[in-house]
C-alpha atoms as a PDB file:
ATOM      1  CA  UNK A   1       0.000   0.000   0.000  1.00  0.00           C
ATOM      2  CA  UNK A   2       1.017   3.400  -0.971  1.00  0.00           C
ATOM      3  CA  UNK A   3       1.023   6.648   0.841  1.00  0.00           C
ATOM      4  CA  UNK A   4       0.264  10.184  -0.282  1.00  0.00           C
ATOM      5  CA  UNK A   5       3.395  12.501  -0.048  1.00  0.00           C
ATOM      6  CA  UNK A   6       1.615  15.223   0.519  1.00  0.00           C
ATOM      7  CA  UNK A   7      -0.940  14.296   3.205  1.00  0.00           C
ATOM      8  CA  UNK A   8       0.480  10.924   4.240  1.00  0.00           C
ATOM      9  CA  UNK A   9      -2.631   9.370   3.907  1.00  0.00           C
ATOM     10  CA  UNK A  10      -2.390   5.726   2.474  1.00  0.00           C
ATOM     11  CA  UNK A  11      -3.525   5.224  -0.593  1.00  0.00           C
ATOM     12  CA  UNK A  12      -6.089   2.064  -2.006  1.00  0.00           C
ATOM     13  CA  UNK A  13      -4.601  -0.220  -4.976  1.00  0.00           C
ATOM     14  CA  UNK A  14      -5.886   1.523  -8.031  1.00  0.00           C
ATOM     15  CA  UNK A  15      -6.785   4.654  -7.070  1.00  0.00           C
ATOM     16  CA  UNK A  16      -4.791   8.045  -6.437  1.00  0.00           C
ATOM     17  CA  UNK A  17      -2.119   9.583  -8.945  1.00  0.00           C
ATOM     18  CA  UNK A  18       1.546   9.181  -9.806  1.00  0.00           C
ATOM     19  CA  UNK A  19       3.360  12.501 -10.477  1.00  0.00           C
ATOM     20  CA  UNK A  20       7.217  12.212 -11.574  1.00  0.00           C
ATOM     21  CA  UNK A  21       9.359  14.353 -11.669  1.00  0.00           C
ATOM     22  CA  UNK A  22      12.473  15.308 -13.863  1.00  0.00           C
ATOM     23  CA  UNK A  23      15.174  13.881 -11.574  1.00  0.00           C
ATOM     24  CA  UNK A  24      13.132  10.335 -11.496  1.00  0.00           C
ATOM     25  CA  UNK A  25      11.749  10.901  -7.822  1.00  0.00           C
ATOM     26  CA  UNK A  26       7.963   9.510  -7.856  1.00  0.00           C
ATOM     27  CA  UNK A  27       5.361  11.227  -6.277  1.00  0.00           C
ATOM     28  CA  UNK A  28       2.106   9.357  -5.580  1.00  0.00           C
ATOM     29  CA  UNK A  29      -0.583  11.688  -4.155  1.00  0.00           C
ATOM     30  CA  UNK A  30      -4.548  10.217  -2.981  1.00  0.00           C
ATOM     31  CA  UNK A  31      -6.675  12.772  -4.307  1.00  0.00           C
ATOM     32  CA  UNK A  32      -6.057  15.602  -6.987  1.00  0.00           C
ATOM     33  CA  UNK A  33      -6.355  18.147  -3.780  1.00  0.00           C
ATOM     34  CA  UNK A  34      -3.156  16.768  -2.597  1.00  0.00           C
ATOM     35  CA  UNK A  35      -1.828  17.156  -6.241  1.00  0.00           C
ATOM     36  CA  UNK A  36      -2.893  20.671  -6.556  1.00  0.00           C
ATOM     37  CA  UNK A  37      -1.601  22.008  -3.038  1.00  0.00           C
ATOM     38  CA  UNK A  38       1.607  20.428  -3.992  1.00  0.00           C
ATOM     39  CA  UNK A  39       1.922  22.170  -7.516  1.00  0.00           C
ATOM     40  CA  UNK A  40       1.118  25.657  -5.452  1.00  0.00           C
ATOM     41  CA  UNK A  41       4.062  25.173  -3.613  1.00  0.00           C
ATOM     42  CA  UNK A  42       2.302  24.083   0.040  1.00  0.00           C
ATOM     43  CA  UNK A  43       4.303  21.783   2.508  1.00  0.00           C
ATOM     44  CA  UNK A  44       1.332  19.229   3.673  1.00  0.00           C
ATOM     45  CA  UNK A  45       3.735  19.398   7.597  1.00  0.00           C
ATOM     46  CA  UNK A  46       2.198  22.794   7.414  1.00  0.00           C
ATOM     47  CA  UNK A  47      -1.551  22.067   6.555  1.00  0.00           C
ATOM     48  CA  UNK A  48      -3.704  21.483   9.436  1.00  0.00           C
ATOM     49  CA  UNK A  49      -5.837  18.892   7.445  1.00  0.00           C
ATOM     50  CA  UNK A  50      -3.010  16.254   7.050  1.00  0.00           C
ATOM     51  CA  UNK A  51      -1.969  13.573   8.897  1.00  0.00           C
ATOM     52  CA  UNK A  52       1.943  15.060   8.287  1.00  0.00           C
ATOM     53  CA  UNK A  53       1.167  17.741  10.216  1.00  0.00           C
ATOM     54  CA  UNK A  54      -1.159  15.413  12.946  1.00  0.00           C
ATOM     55  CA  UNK A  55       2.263  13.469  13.451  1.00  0.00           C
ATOM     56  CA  UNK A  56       4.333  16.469  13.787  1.00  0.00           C
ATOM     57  CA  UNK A  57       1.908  17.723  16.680  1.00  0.00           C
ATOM     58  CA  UNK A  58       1.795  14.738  18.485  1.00  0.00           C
ATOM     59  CA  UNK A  59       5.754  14.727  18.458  1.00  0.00           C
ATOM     60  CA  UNK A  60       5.865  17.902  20.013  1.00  0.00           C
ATOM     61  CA  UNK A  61       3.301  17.154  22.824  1.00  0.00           C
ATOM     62  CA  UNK A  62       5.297  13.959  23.718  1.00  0.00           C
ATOM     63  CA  UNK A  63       8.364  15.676  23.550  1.00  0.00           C
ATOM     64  CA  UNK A  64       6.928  18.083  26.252  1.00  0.00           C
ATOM     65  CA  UNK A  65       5.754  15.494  28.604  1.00  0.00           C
ATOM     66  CA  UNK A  66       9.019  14.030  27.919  1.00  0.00           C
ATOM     67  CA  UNK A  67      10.184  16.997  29.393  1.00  0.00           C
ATOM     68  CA  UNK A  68       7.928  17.524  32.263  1.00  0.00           C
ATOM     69  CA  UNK A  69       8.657  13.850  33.386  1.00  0.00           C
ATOM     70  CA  UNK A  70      12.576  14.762  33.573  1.00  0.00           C
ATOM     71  CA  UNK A  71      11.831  17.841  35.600  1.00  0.00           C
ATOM     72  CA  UNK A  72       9.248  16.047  37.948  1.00  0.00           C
ATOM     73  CA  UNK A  73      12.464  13.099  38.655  1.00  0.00           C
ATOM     74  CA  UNK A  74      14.779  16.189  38.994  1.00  0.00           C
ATOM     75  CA  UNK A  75      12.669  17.411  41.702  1.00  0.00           C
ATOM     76  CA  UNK A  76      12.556  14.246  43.258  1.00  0.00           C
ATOM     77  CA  UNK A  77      15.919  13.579  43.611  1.00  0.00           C
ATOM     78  CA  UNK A  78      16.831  17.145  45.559  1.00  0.00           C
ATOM     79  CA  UNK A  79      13.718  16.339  47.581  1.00  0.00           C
ATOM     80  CA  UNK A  80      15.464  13.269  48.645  1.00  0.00           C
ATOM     81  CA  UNK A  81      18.567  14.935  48.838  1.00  0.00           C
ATOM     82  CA  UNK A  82      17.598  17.183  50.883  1.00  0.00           C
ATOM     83  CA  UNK A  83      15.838  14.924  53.124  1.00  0.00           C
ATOM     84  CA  UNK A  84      18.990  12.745  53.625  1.00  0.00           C
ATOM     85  CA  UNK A  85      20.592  16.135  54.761  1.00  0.00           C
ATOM     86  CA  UNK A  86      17.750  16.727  57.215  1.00  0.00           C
ATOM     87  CA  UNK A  87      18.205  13.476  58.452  1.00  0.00           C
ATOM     88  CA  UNK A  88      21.981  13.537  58.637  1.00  0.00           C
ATOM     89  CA  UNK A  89      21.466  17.111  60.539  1.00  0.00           C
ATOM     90  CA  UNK A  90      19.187  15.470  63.250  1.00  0.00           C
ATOM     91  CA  UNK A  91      21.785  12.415  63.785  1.00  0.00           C
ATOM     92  CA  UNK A  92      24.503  15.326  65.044  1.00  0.00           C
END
């Protein structure tokens, strides 16, 4: 199965276009909106209505969390520092 490089959408046997280029790189696009954005000059990563630019979102929100889950084990780890200190303190 195929998939649009525009949208990233996949693309049923016998349906869809095939668009190549000078160079010899094949483009394969599912509908002729695809086709038509890409011939204006769009990037589909930029289009809120494709799945290129659903992926890219989702990246970015995990990446975040990825983030926020490094922080909240950073935080931890002084709290337990600081807690051994405490504790260290009250043995003198």
């Amino acid at each position: 199965m195929a998939f649009c490089s525009f949208c990233n959408n996949a693309i049923p046997k016998g349906t869809g276009e095939l668009y190549v280029l000078r160079d010899g790189t094949a483009l394969s696009f599912c509908s002729s909106k695809c086709k038509n954005n890409y011939a204006l000059g769009r990037e589909g990563r930029l289009l809120r209505w494709t799945s290129k630019q659903a992926v890219l979102t989702t990246e970015k929100k995990a990446e975040e969390k990825k983030e926020s889950a490094l922080a909240k084990e950073i935080e931890a780890k002084l709290k337990e520092k600081e807690e051994a200190k405490k504790q260290q303190e009250q043995k003198k």
